[in-house]
C-alpha atoms as a PDB file:
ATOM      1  CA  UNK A   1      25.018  92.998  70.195  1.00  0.00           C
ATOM      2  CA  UNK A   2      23.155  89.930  68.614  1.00  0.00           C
ATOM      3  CA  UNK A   3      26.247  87.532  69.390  1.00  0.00           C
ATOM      4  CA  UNK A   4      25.959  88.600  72.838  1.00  0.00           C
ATOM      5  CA  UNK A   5      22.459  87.684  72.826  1.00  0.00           C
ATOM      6  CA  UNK A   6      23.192  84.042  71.601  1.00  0.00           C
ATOM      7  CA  UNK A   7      26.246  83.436  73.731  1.00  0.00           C
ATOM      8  CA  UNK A   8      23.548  84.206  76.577  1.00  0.00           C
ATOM      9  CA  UNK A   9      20.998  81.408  75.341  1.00  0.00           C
ATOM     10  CA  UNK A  10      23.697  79.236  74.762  1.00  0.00           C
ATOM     11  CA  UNK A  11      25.656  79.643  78.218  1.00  0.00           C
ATOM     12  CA  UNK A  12      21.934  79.652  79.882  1.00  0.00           C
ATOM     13  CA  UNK A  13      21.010  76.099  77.897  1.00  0.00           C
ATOM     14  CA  UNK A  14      24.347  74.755  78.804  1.00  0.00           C
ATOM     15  CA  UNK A  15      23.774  75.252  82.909  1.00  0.00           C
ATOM     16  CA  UNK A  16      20.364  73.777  82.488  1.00  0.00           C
ATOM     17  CA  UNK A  17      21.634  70.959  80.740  1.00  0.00           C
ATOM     18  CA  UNK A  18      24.708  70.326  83.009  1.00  0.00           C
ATOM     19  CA  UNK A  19      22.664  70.479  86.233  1.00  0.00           C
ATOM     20  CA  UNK A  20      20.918  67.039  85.712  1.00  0.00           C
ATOM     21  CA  UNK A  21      24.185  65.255  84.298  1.00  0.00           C
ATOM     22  CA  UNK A  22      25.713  66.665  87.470  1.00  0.00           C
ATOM     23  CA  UNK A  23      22.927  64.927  89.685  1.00  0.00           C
ATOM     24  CA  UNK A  24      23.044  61.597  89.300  1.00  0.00           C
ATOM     25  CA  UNK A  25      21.617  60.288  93.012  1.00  0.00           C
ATOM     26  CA  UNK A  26      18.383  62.226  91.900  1.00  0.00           C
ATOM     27  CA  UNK A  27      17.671  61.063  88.325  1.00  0.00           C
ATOM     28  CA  UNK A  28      18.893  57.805  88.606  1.00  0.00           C
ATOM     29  CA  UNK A  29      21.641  55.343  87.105  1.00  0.00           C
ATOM     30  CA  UNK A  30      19.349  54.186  83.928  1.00  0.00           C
ATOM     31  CA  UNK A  31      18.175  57.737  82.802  1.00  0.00           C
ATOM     32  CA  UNK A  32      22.479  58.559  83.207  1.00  0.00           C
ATOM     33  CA  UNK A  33      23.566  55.929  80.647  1.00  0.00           C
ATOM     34  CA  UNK A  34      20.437  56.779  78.022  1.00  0.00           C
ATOM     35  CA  UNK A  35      22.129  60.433  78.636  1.00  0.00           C
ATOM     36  CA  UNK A  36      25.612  59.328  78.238  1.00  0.00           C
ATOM     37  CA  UNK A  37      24.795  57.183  74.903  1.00  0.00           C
ATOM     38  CA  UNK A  38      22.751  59.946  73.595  1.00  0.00           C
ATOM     39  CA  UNK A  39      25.580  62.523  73.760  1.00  0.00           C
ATOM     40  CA  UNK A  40      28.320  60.068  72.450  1.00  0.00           C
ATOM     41  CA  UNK A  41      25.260  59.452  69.595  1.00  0.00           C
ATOM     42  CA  UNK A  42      25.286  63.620  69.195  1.00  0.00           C
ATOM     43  CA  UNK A  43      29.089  64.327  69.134  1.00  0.00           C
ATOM     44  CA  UNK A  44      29.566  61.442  66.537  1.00  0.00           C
ATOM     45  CA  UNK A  45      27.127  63.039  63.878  1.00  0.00           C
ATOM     46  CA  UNK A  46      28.837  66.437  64.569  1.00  0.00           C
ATOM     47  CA  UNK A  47      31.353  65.989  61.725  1.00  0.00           C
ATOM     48  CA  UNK A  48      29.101  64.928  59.498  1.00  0.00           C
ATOM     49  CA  UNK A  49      26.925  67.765  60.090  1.00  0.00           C
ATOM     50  CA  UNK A  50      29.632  70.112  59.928  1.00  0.00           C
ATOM     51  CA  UNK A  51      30.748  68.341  56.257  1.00  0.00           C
ATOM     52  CA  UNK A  52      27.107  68.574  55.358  1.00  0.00           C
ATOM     53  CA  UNK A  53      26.930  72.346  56.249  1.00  0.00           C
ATOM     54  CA  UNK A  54      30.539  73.164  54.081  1.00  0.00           C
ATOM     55  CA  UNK A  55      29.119  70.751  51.290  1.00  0.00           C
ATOM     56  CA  UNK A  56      26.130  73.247  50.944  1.00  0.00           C
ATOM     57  CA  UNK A  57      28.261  76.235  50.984  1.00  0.00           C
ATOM     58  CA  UNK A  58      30.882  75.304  48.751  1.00  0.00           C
ATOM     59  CA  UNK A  59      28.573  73.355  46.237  1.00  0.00           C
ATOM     60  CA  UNK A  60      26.544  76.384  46.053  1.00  0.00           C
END
């Protein structure tokens, strides 16, 4: 029941957040590329987040 819960939130978040990347013409070209280079910034640390989070658990 909880995991449904989450999924919820996270679908939710993920329509909110793909709205403005999905309207350019209204935000503007400059706030777009700060977005873009801010995601590219996010996906690169996800492996080392992910290493970080199995480091923890297996060093424990």
């Amino acid at each position: 029941m909880d995991s449904i819960k989450i999924i919820s939130i996270v679908s939710i978040t993920l329509q909110f957040i793909s709205f403005w990347l999905a309207a350019p013409e209204v935000l503007g070209i400059e706030w777009l590329k700060k977005t873009e280079s801010l995601i590219r910034k996010g996906i690169l640390a996800i492996p080392n987040i992910v290493l970080g989070i199995l480091g923890m658990i297996v060093g424990y």
